[in-house]
Protein backbone atom coordinates (compact mmCIF):
# COMPACT_ATOMS: atom_id res chain seq x y z
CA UNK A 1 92.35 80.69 108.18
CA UNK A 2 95.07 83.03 107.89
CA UNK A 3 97.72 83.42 110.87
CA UNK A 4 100.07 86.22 111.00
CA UNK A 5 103.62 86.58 112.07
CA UNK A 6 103.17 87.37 115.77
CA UNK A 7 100.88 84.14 115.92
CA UNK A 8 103.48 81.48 114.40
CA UNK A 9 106.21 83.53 116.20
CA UNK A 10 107.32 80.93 117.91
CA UNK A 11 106.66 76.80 119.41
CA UNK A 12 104.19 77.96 121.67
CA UNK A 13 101.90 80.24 119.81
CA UNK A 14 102.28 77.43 116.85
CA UNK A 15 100.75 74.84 119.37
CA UNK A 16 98.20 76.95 119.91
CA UNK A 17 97.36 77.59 115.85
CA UNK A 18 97.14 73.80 115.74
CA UNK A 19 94.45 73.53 118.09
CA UNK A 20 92.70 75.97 116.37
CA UNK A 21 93.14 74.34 113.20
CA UNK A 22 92.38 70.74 114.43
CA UNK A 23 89.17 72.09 116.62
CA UNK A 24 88.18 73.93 113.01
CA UNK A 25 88.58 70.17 111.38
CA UNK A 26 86.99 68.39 113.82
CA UNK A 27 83.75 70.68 113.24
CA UNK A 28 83.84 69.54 109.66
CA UNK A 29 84.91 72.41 107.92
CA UNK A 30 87.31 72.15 105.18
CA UNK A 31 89.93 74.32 106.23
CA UNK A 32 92.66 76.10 104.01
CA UNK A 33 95.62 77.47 106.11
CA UNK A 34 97.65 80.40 105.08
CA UNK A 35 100.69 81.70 106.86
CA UNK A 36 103.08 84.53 107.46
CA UNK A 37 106.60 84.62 107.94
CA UNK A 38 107.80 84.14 111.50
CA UNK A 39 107.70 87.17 113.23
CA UNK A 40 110.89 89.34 112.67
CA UNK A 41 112.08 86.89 110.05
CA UNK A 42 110.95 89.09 106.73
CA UNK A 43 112.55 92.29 108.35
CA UNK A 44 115.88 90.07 108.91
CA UNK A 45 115.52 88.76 105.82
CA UNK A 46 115.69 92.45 104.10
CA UNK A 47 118.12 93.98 106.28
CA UNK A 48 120.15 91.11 105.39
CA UNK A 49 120.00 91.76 101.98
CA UNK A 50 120.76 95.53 102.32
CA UNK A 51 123.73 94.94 104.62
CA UNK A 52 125.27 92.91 101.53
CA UNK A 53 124.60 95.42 98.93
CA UNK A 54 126.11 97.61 101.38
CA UNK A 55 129.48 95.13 101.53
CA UNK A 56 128.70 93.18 104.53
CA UNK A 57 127.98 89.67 104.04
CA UNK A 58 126.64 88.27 106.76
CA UNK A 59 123.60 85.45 106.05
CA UNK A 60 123.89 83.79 109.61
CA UNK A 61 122.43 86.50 110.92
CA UNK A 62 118.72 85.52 109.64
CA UNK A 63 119.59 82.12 108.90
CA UNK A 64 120.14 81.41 112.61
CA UNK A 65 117.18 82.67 113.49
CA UNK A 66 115.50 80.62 111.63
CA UNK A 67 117.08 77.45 112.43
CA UNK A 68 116.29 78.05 115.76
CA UNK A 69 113.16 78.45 115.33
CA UNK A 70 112.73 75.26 113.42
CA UNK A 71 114.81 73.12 115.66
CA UNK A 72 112.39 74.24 118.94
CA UNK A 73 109.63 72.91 116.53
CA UNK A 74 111.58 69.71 116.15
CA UNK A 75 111.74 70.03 112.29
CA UNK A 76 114.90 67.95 110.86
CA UNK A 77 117.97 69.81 109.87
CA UNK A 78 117.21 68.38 106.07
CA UNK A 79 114.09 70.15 105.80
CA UNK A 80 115.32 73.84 105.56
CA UNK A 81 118.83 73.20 104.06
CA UNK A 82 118.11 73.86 100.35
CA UNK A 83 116.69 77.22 101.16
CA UNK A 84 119.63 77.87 103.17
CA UNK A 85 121.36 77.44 100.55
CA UNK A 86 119.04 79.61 98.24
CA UNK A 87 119.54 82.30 100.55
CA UNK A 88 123.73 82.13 100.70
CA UNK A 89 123.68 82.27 96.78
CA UNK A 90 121.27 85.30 96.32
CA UNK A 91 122.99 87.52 98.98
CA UNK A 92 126.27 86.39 97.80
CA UNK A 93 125.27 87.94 94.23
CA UNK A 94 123.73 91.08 95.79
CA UNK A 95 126.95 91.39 98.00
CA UNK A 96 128.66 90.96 94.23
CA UNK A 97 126.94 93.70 92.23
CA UNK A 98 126.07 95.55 94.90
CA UNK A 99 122.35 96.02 94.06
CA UNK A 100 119.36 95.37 95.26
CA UNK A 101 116.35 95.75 92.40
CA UNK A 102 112.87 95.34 93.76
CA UNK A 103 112.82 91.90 91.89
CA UNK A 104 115.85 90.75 93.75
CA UNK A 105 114.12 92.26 97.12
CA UNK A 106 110.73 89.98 96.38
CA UNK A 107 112.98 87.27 96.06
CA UNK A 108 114.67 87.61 98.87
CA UNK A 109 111.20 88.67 101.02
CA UNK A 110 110.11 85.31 100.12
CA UNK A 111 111.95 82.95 101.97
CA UNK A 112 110.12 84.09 105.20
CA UNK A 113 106.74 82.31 104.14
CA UNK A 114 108.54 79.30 101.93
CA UNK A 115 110.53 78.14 105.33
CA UNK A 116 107.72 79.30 107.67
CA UNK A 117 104.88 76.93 106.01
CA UNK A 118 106.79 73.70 106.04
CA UNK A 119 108.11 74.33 109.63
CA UNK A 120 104.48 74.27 110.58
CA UNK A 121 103.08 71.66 107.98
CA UNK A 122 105.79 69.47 109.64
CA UNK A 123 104.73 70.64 113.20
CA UNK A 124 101.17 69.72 112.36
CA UNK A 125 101.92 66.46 110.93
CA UNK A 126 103.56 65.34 113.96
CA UNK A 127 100.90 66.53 116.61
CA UNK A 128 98.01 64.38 114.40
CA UNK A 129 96.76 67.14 111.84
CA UNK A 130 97.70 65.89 108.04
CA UNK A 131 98.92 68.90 106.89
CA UNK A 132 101.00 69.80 103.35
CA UNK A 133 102.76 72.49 102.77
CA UNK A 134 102.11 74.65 99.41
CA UNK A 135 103.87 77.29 97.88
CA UNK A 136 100.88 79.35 96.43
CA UNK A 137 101.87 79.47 93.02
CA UNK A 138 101.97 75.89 93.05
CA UNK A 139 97.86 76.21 93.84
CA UNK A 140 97.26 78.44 90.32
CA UNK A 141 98.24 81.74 91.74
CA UNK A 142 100.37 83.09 89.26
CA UNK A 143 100.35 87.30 89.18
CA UNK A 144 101.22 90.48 87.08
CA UNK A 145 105.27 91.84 86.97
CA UNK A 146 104.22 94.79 89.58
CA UNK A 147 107.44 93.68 92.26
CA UNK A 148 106.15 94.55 95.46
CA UNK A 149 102.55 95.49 95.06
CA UNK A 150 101.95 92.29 92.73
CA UNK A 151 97.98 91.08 92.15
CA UNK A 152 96.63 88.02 90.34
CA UNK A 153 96.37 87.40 86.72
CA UNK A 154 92.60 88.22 85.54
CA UNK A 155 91.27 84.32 85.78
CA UNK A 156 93.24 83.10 88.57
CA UNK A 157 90.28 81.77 90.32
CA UNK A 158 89.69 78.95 88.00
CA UNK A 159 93.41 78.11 87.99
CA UNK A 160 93.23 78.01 92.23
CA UNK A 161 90.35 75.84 91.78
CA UNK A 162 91.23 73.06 89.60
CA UNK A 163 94.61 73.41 91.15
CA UNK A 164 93.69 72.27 94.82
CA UNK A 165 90.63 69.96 93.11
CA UNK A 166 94.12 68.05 91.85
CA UNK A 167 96.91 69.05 94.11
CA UNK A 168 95.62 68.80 97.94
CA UNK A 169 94.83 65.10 98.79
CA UNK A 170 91.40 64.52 99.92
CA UNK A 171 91.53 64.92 103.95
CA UNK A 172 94.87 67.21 104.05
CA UNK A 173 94.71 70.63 105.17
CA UNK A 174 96.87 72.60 102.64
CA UNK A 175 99.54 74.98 104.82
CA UNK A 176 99.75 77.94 102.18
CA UNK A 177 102.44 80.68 101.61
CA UNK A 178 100.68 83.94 102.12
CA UNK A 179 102.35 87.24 100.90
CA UNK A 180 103.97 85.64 97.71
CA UNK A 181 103.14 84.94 94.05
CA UNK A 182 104.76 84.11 90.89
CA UNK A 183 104.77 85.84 87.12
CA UNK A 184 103.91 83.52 84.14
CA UNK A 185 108.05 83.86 83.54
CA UNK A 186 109.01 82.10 86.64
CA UNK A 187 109.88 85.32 89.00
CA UNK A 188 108.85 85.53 92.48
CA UNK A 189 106.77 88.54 93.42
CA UNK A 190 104.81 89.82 96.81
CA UNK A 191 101.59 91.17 97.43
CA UNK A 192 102.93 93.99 99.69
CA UNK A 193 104.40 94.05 103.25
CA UNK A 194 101.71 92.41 105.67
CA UNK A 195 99.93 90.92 102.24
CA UNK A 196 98.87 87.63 103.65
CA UNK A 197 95.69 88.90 104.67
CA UNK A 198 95.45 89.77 100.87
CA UNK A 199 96.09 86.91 99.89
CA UNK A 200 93.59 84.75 102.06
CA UNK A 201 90.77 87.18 100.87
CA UNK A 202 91.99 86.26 97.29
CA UNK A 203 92.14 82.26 98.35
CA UNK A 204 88.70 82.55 99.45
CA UNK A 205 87.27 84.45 96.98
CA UNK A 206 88.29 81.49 94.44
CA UNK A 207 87.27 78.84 96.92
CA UNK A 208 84.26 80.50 97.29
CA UNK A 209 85.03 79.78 101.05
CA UNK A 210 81.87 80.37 103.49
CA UNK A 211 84.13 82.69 105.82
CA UNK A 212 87.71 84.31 105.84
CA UNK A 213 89.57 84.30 109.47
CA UNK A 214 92.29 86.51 110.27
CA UNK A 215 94.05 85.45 113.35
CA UNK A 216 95.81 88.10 114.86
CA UNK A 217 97.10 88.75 118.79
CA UNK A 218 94.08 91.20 119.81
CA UNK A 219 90.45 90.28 120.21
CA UNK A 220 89.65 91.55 116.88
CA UNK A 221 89.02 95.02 115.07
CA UNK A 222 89.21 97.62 118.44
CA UNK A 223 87.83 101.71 118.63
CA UNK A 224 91.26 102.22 118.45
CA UNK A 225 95.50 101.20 119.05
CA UNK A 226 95.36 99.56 121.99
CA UNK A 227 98.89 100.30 122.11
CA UNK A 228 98.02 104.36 122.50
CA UNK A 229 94.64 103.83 123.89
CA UNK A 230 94.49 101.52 127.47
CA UNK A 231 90.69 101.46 127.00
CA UNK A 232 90.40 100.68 123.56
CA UNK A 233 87.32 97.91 123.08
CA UNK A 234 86.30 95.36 120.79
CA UNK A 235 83.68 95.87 117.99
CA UNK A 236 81.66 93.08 117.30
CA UNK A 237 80.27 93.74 113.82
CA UNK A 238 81.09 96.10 111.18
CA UNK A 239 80.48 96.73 107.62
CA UNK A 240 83.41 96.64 104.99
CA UNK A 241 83.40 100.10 103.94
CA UNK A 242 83.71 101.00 107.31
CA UNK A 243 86.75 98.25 107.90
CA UNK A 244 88.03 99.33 104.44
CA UNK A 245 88.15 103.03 105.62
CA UNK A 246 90.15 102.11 108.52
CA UNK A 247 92.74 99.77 107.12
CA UNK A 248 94.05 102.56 104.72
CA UNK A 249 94.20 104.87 107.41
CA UNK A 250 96.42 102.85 109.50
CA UNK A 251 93.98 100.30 111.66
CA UNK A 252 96.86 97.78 112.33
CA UNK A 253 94.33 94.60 112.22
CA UNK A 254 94.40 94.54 108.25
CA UNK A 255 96.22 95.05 104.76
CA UNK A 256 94.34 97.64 102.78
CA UNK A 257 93.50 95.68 100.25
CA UNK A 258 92.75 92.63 101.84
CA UNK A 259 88.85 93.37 102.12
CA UNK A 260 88.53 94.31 98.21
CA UNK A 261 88.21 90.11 96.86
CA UNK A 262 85.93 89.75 100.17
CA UNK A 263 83.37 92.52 98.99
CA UNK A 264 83.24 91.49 95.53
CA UNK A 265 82.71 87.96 97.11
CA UNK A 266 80.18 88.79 99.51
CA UNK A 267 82.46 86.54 101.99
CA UNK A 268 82.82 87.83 105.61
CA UNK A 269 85.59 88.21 107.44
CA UNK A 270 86.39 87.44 111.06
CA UNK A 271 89.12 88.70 112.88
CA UNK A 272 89.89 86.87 115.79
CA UNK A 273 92.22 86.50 118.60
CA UNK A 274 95.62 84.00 118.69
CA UNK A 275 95.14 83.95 122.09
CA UNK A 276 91.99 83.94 122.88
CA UNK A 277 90.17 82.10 120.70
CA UNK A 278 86.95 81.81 122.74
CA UNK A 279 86.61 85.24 122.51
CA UNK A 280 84.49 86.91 119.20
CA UNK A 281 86.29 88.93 117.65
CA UNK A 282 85.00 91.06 114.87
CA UNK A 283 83.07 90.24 112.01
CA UNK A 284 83.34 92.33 108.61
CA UNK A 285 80.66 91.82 106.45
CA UNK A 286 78.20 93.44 103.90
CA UNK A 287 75.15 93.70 106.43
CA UNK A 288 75.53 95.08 110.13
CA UNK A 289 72.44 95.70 111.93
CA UNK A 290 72.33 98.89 113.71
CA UNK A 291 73.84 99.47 116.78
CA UNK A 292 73.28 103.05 117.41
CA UNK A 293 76.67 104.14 117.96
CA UNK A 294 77.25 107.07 115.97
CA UNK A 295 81.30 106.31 115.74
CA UNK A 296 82.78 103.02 115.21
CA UNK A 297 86.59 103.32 115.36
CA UNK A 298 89.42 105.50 115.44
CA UNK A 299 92.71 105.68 113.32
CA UNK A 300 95.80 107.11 111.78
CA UNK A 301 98.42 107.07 109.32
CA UNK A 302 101.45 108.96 110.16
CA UNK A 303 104.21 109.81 108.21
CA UNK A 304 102.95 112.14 105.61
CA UNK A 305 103.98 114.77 103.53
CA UNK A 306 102.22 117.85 102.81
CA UNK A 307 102.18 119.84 99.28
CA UNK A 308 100.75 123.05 99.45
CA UNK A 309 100.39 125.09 95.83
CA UNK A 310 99.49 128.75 96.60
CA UNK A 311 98.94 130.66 93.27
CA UNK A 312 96.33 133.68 92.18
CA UNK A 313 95.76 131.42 88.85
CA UNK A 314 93.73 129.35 90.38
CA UNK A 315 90.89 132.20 90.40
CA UNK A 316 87.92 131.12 89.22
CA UNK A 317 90.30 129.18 86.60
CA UNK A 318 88.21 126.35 85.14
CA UNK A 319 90.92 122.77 84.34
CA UNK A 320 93.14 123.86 86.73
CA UNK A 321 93.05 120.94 89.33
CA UNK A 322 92.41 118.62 86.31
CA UNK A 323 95.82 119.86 85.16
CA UNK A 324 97.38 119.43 89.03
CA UNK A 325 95.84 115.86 88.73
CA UNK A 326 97.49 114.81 85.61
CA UNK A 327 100.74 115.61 86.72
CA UNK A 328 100.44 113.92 89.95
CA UNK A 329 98.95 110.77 88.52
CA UNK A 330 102.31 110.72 86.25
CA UNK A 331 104.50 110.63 88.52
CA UNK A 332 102.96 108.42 90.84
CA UNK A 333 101.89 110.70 93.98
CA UNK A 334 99.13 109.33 95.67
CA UNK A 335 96.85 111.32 97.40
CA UNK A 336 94.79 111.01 100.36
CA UNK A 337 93.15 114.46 101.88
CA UNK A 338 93.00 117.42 99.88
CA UNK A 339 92.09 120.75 100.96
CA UNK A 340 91.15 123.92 98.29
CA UNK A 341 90.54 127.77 98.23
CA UNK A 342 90.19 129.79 95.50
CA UNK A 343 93.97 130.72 95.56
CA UNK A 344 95.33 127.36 97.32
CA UNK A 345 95.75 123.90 97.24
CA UNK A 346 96.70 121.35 99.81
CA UNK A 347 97.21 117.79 99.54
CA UNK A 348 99.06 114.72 101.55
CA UNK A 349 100.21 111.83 100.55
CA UNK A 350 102.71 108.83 101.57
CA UNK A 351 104.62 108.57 98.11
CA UNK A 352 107.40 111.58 98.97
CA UNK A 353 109.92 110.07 96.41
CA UNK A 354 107.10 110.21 93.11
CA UNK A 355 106.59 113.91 95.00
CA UNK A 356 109.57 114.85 94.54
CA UNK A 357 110.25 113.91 91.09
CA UNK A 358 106.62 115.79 90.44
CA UNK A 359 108.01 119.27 92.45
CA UNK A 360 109.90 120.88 89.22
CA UNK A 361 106.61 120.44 87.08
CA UNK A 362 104.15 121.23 90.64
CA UNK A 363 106.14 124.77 90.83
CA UNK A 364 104.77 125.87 87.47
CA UNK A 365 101.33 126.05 88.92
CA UNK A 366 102.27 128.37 91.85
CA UNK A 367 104.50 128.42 95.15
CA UNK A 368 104.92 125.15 96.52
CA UNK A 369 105.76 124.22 100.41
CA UNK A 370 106.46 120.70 101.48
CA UNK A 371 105.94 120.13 104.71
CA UNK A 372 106.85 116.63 106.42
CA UNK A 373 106.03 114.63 109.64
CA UNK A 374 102.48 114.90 109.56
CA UNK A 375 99.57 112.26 110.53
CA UNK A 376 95.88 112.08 108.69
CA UNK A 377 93.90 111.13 111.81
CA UNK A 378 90.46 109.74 111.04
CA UNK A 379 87.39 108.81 112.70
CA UNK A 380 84.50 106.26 111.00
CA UNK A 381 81.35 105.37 111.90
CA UNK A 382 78.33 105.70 109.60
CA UNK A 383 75.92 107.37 112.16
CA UNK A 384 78.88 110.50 111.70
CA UNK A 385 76.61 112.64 108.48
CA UNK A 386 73.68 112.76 110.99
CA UNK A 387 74.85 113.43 114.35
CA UNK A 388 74.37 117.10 115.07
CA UNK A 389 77.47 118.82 116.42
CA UNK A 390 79.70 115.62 115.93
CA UNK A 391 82.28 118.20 114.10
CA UNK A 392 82.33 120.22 117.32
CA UNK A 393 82.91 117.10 119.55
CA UNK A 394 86.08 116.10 117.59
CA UNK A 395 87.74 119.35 117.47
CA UNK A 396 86.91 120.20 120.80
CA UNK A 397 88.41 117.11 121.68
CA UNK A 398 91.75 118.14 120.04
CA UNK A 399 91.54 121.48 121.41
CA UNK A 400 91.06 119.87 124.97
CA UNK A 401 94.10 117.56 124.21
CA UNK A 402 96.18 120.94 123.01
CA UNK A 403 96.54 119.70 119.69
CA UNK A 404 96.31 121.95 116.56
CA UNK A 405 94.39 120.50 113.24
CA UNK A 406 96.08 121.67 110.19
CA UNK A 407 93.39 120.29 107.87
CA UNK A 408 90.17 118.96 108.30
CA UNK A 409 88.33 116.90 105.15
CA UNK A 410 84.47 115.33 105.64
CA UNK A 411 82.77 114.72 102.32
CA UNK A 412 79.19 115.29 101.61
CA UNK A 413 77.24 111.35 103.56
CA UNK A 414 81.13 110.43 104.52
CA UNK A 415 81.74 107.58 106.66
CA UNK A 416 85.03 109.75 107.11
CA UNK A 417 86.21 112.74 109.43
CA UNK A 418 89.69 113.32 108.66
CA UNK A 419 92.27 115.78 110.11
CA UNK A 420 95.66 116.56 109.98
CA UNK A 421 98.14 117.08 113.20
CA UNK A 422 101.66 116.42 113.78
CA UNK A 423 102.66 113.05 113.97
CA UNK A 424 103.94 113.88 117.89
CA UNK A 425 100.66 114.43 119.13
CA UNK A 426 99.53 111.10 118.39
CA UNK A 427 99.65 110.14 122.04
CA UNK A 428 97.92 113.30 122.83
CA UNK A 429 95.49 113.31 120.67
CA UNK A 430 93.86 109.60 120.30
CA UNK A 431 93.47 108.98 124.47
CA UNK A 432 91.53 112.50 124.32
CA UNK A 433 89.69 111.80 121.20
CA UNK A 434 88.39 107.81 122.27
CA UNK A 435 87.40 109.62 125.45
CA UNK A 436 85.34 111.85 124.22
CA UNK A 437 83.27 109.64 121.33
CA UNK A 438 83.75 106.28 123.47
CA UNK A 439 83.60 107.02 127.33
């Protein structure tokens, strides 16, 4: 059971996890908690950091936070004060050097989950749940040296098995850091922002758990942001490719990654509702019997950068994206749409720093534009490669809402229509779009 920041926000959305964990006990399940920071403590925790390789040392400003956060919970004063302490050294030495490497920014990321699972072991404890609190790499997860995008060591599962076989006392529900790992050397790492659903896939795809939840604060996986769309809905059931598809492409509910250990695991996952816990949610898994609807959800990823290579060489030139290719993977760019003619090339991606360091080697192919401030908007469903005139319905849709598409990509069987606006006509676009495939 994985909670997320806006769930353990606070005392009162904490009672509420600890019902849910004690009615999830009390059916007999053997339940493994994993947690998130507090909500706004990570990004405190960075800008922290930043402000004191800037000069400007000022740790009460997340430290307060925190401690009043704990206090509400009735935690002791003793229980946080040696990472307070932690935290005072480390941005004392940033403030020192003045630098901030991405080792010293996992480091500092990390506090967020270390103080946030033993406020709420300690919280459960009290209200009648035996509860522990575990730092994960304490449990046998123990990673690679990648600072920021960090994954297991190949054989971690049998580590995270014989460690909680020895380290969680029969009848105690271990309270786990999510996000967070360790190297073999000792150095803290993270999974990526918003990695705790990562790293309860990973958890249960050791445990060979019989279900992964993902508590969030909507009633599961919806056909799109509730926050654009009012009459967004809930979807019941859905297959992982099609739940994969959407977390890339910007579905809020989940990490990216975090449905990868699940599929090679064959271990659903339910997202469910903080707040509602009566209600279903959605379930991701490898079988989803038909429903009939031809779409399933909507999404989008804004922020991108467009690359667009227009040169005559590419003529009936045999190698040339291979060449294209290598140089991007060199540098780093990832790529998510691409579009081709026979004398042009565009492509977007998220990575506009490796970009630019690929531009001076990219202009050798042909005239490059970058253009920035774009959104990849995407619509799934597997009924899309067999619905006549779907195609038609989207982009009439956008040309209803007065919004122009810049690209469009839909493989051969894709799961995926992709297009590319601006990023303003996001709230344009989506109400007009759900309409049309939803209403």
């Amino acid at each position: 059971m994985k909670f997320g920041g806006s769930s353990v926000a606070n005392k009162q959305q904490i009672a509420k996890v600890t019902e849910i964990v004690r009615a999830a006990r009390d059916a007999s399940a053997r339940v493994v908690v994993v947690c998130s920071a507090h909500k706004g403590i990570t990004n405190a925790l960075i800008e922290t950091a930043r402000a004191a390789q800037a000069g400007e040392l000022t740790p009460r400003r997340v430290l307060d936070r925190q401690a009043e956060i704990a206090t509400s919970l009735g935690c002791a004063p003793s229980l946080l004060k040696p990472f307070f302490a932690e935290i005072r050294d480390l941005l004392r030495g940033i403030n020192l050097v003045k630098e901030l490497s991405p080792r010293s920014l996992d480091y500092i990321s990390s506090f967020g989950e270390r103080m946030s699972v033993r406020c709420i072991a300690d919280f459960f404890l009290r209200a009648g749940v035996r509860a522990r609190a575990f730092d994960i790499w304490d449990l046998g997860f123990i990673t690679d040296e990648c600072f920021g995008n960090a994954r297991p060591l190949a054989g971690y599962e049998d580590a995270m098995r014989d460690a909680f076989a020895t380290q969680v006392p029969e009848g105690t529900i271990p309270v786990v850091t999510g996000f967070v790992g360790k190297t073999r050397a000792g150095e803290i790492t993270t999974v990526g922002r918003n990695g705790s659903d990562l790293t309860a896939t990973l958890i249960g795809a050791a445990l060979r758990a019989r279900e992964v939840q993902i508590w969030t604060d909507t009633d599961g996986v919806m056909t799109a942001d509730p926050s654009v769309v009012e009459g967004a809905r809930n979807i019941p059931t859905m297959h992982f490719d099609e739940a994969a598809e959407l977390a890339y492409f910007g579905s809020r509910m989940l990490h990216p990654s975090t449905l990868l250990p699940a599929i090679a695991n064959n271990i659903p996952v339910r997202v469910l509702n903080t707040n509602r816990p009566e209600h279903r949610g959605t379930v991701i898994q490898d079988r989803v019997d038909p429903s009939g609807n031809v779409v399933t959800s909507i999404a989008y990823k804004e922020r991108q950068t467009v690359l667009t290579i227009n040169s005559v060489r590419m003529f009936g030139q045999s190698g040339y994206l291979a060449r294209l290719y290598e140089v991007l993977g060199r540098h780093g760019v990832v790529v998510d749409m691409i579009a081709t003619s026979e004398v042009s090339i565009s492509l977007t991606t998220n990575t506009r720093e490796a970009l630019e360091r690929a531009l001076p080697t990219l202009r050798k192919f042909g005239r490059c534009e970058v253009e920035e401030g774009k959104t990849i908007l995407v619509v799934v469903g597997h009924g899309l490669y067999d619905a006549r005139g779907m195609g038609a319905r989207i982009l009439g849709a956008m040309s209803t809402a007065g919004v122009n598409v810049e690209m469009v990509s839909f493989a051969a069987r894709s799961i995926n229509f992709s297009m590319l606006i601006d990023d303003r006509d996001i709230g344009r676009a989506v109400p007009v779009l759900h309409h049309e495939l939803f209403s």
